[in-house]
Protein backbone atom coordinates (compact mmCIF):
# COMPACT_ATOMS: atom_id res chain seq x y z
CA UNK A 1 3.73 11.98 34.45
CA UNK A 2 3.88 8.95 32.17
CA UNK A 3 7.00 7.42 31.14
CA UNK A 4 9.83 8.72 28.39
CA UNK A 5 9.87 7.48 24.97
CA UNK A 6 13.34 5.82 25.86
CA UNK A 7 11.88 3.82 28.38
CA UNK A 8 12.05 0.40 27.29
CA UNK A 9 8.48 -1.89 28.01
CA UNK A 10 5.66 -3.48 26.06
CA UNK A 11 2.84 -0.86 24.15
CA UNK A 12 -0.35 -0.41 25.86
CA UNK A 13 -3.40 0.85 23.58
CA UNK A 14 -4.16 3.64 24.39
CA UNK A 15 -0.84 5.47 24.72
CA UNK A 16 -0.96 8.69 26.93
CA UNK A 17 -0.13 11.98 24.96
CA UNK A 18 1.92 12.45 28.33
CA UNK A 19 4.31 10.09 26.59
CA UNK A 20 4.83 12.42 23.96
CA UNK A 21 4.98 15.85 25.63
CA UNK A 22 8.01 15.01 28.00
CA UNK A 23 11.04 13.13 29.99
CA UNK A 24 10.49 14.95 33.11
CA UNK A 25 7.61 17.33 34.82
CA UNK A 26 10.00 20.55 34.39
CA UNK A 27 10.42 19.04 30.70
CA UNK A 28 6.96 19.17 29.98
CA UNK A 29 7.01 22.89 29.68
CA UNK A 30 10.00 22.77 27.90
CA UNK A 31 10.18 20.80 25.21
CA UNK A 32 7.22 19.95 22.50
CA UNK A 33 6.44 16.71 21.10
CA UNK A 34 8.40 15.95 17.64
CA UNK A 35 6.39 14.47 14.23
CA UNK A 36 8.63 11.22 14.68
CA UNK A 37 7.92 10.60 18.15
CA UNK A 38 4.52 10.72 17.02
CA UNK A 39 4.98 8.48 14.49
CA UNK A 40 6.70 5.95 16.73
CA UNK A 41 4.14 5.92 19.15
CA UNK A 42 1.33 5.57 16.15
CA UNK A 43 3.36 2.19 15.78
CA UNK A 44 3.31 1.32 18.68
CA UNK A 45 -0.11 1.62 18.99
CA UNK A 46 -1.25 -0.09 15.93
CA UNK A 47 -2.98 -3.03 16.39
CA UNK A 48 -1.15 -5.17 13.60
CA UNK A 49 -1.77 -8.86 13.97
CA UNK A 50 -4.85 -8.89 13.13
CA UNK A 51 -4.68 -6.09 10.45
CA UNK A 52 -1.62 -7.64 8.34
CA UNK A 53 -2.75 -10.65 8.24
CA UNK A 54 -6.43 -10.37 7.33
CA UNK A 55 -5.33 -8.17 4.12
CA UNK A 56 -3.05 -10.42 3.26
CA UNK A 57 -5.47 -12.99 3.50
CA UNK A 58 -8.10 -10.87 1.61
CA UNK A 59 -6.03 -9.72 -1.28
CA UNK A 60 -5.08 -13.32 -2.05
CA UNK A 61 -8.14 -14.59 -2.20
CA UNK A 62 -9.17 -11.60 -4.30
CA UNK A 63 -6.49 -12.33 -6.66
CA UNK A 64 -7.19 -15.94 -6.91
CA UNK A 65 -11.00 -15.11 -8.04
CA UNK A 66 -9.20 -12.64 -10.89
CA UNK A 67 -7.39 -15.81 -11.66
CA UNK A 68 -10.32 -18.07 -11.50
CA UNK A 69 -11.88 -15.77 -13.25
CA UNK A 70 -9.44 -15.72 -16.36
CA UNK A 71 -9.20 -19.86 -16.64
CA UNK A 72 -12.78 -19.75 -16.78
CA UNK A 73 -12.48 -17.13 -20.25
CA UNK A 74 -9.09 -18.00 -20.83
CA UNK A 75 -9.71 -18.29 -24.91
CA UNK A 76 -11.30 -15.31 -25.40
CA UNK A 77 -8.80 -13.36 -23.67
CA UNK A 78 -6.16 -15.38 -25.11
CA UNK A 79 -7.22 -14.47 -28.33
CA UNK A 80 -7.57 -10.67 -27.37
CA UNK A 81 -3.85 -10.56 -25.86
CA UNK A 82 -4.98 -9.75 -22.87
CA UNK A 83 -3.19 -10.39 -19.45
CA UNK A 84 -2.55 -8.18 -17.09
CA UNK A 85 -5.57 -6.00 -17.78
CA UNK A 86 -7.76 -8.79 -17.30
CA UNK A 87 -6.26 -9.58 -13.05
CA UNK A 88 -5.91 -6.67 -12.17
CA UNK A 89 -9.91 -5.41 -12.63
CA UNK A 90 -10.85 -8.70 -11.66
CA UNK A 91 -8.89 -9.19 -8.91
CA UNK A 92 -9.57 -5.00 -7.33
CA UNK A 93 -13.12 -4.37 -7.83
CA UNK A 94 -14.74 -5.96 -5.15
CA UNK A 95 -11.81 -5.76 -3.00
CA UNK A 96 -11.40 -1.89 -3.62
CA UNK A 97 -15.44 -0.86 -3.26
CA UNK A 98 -15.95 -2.69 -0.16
CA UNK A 99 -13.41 -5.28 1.24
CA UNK A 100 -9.89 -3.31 1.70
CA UNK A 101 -12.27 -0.22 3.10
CA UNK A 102 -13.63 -1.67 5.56
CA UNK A 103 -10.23 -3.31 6.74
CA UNK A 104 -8.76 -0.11 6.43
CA UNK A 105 -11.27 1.37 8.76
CA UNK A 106 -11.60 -1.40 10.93
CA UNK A 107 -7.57 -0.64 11.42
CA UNK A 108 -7.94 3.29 11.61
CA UNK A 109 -11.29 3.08 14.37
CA UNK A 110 -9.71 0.52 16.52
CA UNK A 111 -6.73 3.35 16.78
CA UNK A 112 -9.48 6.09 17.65
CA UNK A 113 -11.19 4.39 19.92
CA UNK A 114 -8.11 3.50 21.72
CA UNK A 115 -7.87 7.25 21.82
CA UNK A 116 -11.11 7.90 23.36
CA UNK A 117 -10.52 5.17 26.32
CA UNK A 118 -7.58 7.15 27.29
CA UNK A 119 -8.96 10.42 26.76
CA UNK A 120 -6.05 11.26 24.98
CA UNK A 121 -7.66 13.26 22.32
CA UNK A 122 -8.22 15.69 25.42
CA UNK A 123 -4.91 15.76 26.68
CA UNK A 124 -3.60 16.34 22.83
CA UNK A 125 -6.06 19.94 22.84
CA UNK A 126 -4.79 20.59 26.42
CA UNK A 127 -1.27 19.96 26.12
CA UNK A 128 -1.38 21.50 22.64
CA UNK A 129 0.51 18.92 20.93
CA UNK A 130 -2.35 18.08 17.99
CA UNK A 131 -0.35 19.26 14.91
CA UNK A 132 2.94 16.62 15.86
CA UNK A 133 0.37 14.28 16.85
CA UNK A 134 -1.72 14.29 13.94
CA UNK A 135 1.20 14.83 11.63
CA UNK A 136 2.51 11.59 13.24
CA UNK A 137 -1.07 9.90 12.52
CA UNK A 138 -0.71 10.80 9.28
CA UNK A 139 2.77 10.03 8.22
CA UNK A 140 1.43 6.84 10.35
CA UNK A 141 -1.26 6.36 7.63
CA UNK A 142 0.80 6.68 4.63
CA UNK A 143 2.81 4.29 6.02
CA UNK A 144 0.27 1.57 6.33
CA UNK A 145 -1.28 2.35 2.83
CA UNK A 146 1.88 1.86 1.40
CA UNK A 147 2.22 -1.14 2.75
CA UNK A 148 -1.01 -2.37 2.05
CA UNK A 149 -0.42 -1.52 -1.51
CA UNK A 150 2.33 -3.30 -1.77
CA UNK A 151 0.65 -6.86 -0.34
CA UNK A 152 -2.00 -6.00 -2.58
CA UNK A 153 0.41 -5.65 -5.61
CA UNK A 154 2.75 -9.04 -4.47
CA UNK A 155 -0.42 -10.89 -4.68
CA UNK A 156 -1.53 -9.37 -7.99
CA UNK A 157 1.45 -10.25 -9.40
CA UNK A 158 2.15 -13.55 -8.28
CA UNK A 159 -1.00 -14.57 -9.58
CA UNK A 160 -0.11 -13.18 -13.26
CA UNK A 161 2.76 -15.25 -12.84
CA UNK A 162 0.43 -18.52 -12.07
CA UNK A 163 -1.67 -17.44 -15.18
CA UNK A 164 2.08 -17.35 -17.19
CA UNK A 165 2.03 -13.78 -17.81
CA UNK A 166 5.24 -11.81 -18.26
CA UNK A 167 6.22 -9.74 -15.17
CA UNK A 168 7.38 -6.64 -17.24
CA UNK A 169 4.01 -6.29 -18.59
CA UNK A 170 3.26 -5.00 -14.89
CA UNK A 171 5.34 -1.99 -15.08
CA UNK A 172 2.95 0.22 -16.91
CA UNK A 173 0.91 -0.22 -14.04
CA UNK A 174 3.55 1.51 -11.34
CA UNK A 175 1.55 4.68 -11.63
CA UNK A 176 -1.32 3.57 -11.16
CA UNK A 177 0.03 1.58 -7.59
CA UNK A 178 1.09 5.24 -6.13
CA UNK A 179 -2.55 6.29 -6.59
CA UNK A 180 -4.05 2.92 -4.97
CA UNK A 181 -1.32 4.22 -2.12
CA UNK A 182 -3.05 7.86 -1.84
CA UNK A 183 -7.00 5.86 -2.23
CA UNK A 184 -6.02 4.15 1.11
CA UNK A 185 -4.27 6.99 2.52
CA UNK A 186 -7.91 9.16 2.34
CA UNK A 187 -9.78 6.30 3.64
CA UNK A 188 -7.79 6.28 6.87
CA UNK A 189 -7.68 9.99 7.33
CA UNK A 190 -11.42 9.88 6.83
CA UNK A 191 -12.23 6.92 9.57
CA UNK A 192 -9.27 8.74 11.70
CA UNK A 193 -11.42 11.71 11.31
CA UNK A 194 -14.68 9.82 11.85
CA UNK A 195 -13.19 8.22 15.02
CA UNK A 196 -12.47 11.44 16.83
CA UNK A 197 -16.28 12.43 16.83
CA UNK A 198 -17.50 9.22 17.52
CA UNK A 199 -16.45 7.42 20.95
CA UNK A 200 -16.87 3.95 19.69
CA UNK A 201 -15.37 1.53 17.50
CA UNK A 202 -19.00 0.36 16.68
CA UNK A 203 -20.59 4.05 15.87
CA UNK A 204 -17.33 4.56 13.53
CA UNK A 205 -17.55 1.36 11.57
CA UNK A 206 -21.14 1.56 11.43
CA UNK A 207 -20.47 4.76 9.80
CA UNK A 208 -17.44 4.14 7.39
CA UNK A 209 -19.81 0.97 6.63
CA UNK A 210 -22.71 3.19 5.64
CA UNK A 211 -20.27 5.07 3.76
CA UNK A 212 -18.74 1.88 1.76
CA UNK A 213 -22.56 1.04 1.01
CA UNK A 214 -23.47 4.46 -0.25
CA UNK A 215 -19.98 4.51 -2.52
CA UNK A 216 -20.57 1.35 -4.15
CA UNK A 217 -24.32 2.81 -5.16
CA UNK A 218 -22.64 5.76 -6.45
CA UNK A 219 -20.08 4.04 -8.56
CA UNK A 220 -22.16 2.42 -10.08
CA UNK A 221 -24.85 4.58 -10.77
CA UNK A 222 -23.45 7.86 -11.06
CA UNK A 223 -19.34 7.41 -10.75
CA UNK A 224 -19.11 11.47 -11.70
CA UNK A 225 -20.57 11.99 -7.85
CA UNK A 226 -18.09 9.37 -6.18
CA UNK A 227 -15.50 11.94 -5.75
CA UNK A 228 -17.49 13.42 -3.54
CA UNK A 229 -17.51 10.23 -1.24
CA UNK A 230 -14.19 9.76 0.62
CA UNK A 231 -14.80 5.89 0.93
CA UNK A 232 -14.54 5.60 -2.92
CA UNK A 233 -11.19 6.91 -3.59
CA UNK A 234 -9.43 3.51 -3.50
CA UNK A 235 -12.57 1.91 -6.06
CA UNK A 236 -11.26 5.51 -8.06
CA UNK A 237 -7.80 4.96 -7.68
CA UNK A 238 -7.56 1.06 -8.91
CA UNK A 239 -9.08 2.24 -12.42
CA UNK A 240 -11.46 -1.24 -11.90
CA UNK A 241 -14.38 0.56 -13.39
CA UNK A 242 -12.46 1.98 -16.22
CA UNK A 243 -9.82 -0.77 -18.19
CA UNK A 244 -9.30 2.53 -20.85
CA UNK A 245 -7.27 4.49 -17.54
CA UNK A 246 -5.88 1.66 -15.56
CA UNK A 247 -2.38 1.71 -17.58
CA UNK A 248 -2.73 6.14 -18.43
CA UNK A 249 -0.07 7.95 -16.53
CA UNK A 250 -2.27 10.97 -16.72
CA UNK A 251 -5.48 9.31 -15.12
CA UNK A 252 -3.34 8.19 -12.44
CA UNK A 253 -2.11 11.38 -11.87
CA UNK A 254 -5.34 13.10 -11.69
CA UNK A 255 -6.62 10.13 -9.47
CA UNK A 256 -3.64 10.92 -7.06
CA UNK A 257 -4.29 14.56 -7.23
CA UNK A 258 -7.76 14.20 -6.10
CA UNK A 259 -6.74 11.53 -3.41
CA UNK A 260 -3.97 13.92 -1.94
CA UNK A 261 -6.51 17.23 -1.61
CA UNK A 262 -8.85 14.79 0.25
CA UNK A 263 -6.19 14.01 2.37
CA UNK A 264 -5.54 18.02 2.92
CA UNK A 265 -8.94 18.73 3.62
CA UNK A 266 -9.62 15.51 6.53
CA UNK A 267 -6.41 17.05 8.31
CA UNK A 268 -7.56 20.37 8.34
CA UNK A 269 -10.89 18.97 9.54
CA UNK A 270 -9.22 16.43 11.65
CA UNK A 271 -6.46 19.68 13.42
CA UNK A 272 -9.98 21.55 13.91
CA UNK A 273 -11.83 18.92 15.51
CA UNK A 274 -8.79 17.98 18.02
CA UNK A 275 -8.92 21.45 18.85
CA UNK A 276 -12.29 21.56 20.25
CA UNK A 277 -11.70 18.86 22.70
C-alpha cells in the first residue's frame, strides 16, 4: 500500500489513488477518500512551472498587442472616449479562441496522461473512490481558472494603466471576469474528460487542438452554433466578438450560466467514463 497523505516527501506524477484511499491496509476498508484530499493531491500533481509561467508570458504579450494596437489608433479612439473597451477585445480575442485553450489543455492532458501511466484511473473504478476524486479534479480546475483569470486580468489592467486609463473604469468589467473564470473552468473539464479516453498526451492535444480549430471556424462563421463547442466557451465568455455585452451584467450572467451546465454535463460524462474502467 502506498504511503499516507501525512507522509512528508517530494510529488511524483502520477500519484497512486492508493494515496488517497488509506493510512493503513485495515484502513483501506475503512475509511473513503475525502474531496480535499483529492484536491491536495490534484496539487500536488500539477505540473506548474511550466504552466504559470507560459500564461503569464502569453497574456502579457497579448495585452501588449491590445496596447500596440491602441497607440497605433490612438486619435480615433481618443476622440470616441474609448479605453477600456478598446484592451480588453484587443488584448482577449486571439488569446481566448486559440492561445489560453490550448495552454489550458496542454495543463489538463499532461494531468491525464499522468493518470494513465499509473493506471490510476483503474484503481479510482476499483477502489470506488471516482466521485472524491473527480470532485477534487474539479474543485482542482476551478482553482486554476481562477487563477488564470486573474493573471489574465493583472496584465489587462496594467496595460490600461500604461495607455493612462483610469483603473475604476475596470470595474464594470468584474462580471464579466467570473464568466472568463467558468470559460476556463469548461475547457479543463472537457480536456480532463478527453484525457480519460485517450491514453496519450499527444491523442488529447491533438484533439482539444482540432477542437480550438473547429471553434474559431464557428465563431466566426456561425457564433449561434459555438455553444455547442466546449473549446469556445472562454472566446464566449470574454465578450471579444461582441463590445455591445462585454460591460452587460446580464450577458455575463447568461455566459456563466451556459459555462457552469457545461461544466455539469463533462462531470457527469467524466463520473460515467471513470466508471467503466
Amino acid at each position: 500500500m502506498s504511503s499516507s497523505l501525512t507522509t512528508p516527501g517530494p510529488p511524483t506524477t502520477p500519484t497512486s489513488t492508493d494515496d488517497l484511499t488509506a493510512r493503513t491496509p485495515s484502513a483501506a476498508r475503512r475509511r473513503r477518500p475525502l474531496v480535499r484530499d483529492a484536491w491536495y493531491w490534484e496539487n500536488r500533481k500539477a505540473p506548474n512551472r511550466w504552466y504559470w509561467g507560459a500564461v503569464t508570458v502569453l497574456c502579457a504579450l497579448a495585452s501588449l498587442s491590445g496596447y500596440l494596437q491602441y497607440r497605433t489608433y490612438r486619435d480615433e479612439f481618443q476622440a470616441l472616449g474609448a479605453t477600456w473597451d478598446i484592451i480588453w477585445p484587443q488584448s482577449t480575442l486571439l488569446l481566448s479562441m486559440l492561445i489560453l485553450p490550448l495552454a489550458l489543455s496542454g495543463f489538463a492532458a499532461q494531468i491525464a496522461a499522468g493518470e494513465h501511466q499509473g493506471r490510476n484511473w483503474q484503481r479510482m473504478s476499483a477502489d470506488h473512490v471516482e466521485s472524491a476524486i473527480i470532485a477534487g479534479k474539479l474543485l482542482h480546475g476551478l482553482q486554476v481558472a481562477v487563477t488564470t483569470t486573474a493573471i489574465l486580468i493583472l496584465t489587462v489592467a496594467l496595460t490600461g494603466l500604461v495607455a493612462g486609463f483610469h483603473l475604476p473604469g475596470l470595474a464594470a468589467y468584474l462580471p464579466r471576469f467570473g464568466a472568463v473564470a467558468l470559460g476556463m473552468w469548461v475547457i479543463l473539464t472537457f480536456v480532463t474528460w478527453l484525457g480519460t479516453i485517450m491514453r496519450s498526451f499527444a491523442s488529447t492535444m491533438t484533439t482539444a487542438l482540432l477542437g480550438a480549430v473547429a471553434g474559431t471556424a464557428m465563431l466566426l462563421v456561425a457564433q449561434p452554433l459555438s455553444i455547442l463547442n466546449p473549446m469556445t466557451a472562454l472566446t464566449r465568455a470574454t465578450a471579444s466578438l461582441n463590445p455591445e455585452a462585454m460591460t452587460s451584467p446580464s450577458s455575463a450572467a447568461t455566459d456563466g450560466l451556459i459555462c457552469l451546465a457545461w461544466v455539469a454535463v463533462l462531470a457527469l460524462v467524466l463520473l460515467r467514463t471513470v466508471r467503466r474502467w
